[in-house]
Protein backbone atom coordinates (compact mmCIF):
# COMPACT_ATOMS: atom_id res chain seq x y z
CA UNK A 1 13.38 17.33 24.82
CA UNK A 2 10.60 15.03 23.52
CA UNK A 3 10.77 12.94 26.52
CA UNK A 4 9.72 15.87 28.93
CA UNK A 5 6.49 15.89 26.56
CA UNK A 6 3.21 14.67 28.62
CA UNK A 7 2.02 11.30 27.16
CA UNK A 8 5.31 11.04 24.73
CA UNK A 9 5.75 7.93 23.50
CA UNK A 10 7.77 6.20 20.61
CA UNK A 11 6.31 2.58 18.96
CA UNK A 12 9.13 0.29 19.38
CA UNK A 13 11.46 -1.31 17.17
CA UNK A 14 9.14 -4.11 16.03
CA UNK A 15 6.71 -1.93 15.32
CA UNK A 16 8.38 0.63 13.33
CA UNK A 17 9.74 -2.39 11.09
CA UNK A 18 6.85 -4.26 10.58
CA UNK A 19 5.01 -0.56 9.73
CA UNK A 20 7.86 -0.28 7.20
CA UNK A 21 7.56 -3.59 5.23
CA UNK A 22 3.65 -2.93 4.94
CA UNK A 23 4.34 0.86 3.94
CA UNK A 24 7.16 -0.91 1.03
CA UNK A 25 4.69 -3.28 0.05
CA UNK A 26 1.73 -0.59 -0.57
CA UNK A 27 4.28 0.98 -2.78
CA UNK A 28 3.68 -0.31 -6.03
CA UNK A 29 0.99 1.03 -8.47
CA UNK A 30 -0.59 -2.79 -9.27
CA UNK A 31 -0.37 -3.99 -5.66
CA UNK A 32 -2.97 -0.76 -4.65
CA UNK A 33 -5.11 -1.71 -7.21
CA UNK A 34 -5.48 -5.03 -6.04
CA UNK A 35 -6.03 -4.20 -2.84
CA UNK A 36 -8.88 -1.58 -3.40
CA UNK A 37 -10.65 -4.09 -5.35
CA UNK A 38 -10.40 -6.37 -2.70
CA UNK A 39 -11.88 -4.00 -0.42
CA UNK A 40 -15.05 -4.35 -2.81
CA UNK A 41 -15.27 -7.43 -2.41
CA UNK A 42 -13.81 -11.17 -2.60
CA UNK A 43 -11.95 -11.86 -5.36
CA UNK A 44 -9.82 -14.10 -7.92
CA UNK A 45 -6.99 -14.11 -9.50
CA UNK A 46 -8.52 -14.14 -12.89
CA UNK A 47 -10.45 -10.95 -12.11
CA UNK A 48 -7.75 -9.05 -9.88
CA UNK A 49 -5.79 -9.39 -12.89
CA UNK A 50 -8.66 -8.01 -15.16
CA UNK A 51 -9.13 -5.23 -12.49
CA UNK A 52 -5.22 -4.40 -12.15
CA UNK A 53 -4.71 -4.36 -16.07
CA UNK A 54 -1.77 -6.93 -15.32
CA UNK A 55 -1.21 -10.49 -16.00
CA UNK A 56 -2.09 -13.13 -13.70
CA UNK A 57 1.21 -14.58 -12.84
CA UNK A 58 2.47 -10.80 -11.85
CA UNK A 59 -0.92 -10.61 -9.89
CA UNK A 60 -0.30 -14.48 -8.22
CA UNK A 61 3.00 -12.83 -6.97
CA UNK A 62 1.54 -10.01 -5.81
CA UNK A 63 -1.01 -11.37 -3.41
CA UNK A 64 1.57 -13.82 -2.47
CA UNK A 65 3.35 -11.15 -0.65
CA UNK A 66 0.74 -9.05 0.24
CA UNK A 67 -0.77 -12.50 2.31
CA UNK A 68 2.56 -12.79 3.66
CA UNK A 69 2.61 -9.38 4.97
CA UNK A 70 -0.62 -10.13 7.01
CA UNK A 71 -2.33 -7.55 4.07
CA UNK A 72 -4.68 -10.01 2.44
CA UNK A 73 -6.13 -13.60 3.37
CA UNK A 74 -6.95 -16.23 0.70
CA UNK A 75 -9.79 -18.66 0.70
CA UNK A 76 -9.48 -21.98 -1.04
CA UNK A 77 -12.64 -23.29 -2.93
CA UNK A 78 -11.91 -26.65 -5.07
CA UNK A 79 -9.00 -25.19 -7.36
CA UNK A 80 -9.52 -21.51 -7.06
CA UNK A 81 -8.25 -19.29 -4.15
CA UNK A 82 -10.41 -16.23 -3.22
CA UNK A 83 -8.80 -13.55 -2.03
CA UNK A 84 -10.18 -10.36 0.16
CA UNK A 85 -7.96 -7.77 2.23
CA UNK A 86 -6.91 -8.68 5.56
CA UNK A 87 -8.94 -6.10 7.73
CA UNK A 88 -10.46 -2.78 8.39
CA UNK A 89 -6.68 -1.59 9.18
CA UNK A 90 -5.87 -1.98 4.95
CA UNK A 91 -8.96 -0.08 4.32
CA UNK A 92 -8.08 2.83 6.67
CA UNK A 93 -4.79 3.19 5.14
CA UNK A 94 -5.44 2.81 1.90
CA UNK A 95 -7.95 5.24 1.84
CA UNK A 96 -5.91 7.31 3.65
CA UNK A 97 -2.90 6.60 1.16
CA UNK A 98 -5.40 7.97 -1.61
CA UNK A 99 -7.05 11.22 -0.01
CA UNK A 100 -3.80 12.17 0.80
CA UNK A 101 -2.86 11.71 -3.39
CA UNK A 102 -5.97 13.89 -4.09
CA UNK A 103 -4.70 16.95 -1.68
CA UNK A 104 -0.68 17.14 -2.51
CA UNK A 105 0.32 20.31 -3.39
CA UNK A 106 1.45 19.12 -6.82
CA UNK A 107 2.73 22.57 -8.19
CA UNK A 108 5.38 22.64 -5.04
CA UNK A 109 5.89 18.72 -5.72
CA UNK A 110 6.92 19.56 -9.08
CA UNK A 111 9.51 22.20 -8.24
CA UNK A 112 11.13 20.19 -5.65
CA UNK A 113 11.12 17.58 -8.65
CA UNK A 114 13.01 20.10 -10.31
CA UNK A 115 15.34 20.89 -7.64
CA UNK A 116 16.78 17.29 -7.51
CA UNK A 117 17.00 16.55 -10.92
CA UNK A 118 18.53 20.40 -11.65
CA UNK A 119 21.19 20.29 -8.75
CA UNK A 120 22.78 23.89 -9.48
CA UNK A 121 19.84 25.31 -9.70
CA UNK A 122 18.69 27.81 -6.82
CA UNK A 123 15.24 27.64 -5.67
């Protein structure tokens, strides 16, 4: 049915994986607070944990798989590593991530809350 669409197409495999593990990884509270402070600007660990309200060992982690995902890149200066988000692609979904936040329906969000925890319940 899809198929028959004009200009249908489906990313591939790689794709949809790769879109996955960077969708997981922007799933923790700390890790998008990290990131939108690197999008103000280079950064340490030091002050990302400051900025993030966690410590800096939970923080070190943090960017360590972020810069594995291809999220963030670190600069070494002497014995400190600056970090700063990756590219324009982290802003544009983070930002997106976040107006999207601001305009759920929270009220309907809440009742399908209820609905799963209250499974006899009838809508």
């Amino acid at each position: 049915m899809h198929t028959s669409l004009p200009d249908f197409d489906m990313p591939n495999e790689e794709q949809v994986h790769l879109a996955a593990e960077s969708f997981r990884l922007l799933s923790d509270p700390t890790r998008i607070k990290i990131l939108w402070a690197l999008l103000q600007g280079e950064s340490s660990v030091a002050c990302l944990a400051e900025l993030a309200d966690a410590a800096p060992t939970a923080v070190s982690q943090h960017l360590a798989k972020l810069r594995l995902a291809g999220l963030v890149k670190g600069r070494r200066e002497g014995t400190f590593v600056y970090y700063r988000a990756a590219d324009e692609h982290v802003r544009r979904l983070l930002t997106e991530g976040l107006y999207h936040a601001d305009h759920i329906d929270r009220p309907a969000l809440e009742s399908d809350q209820h609905a799963v925890a209250e499974p006899g319940r009838t809508a």
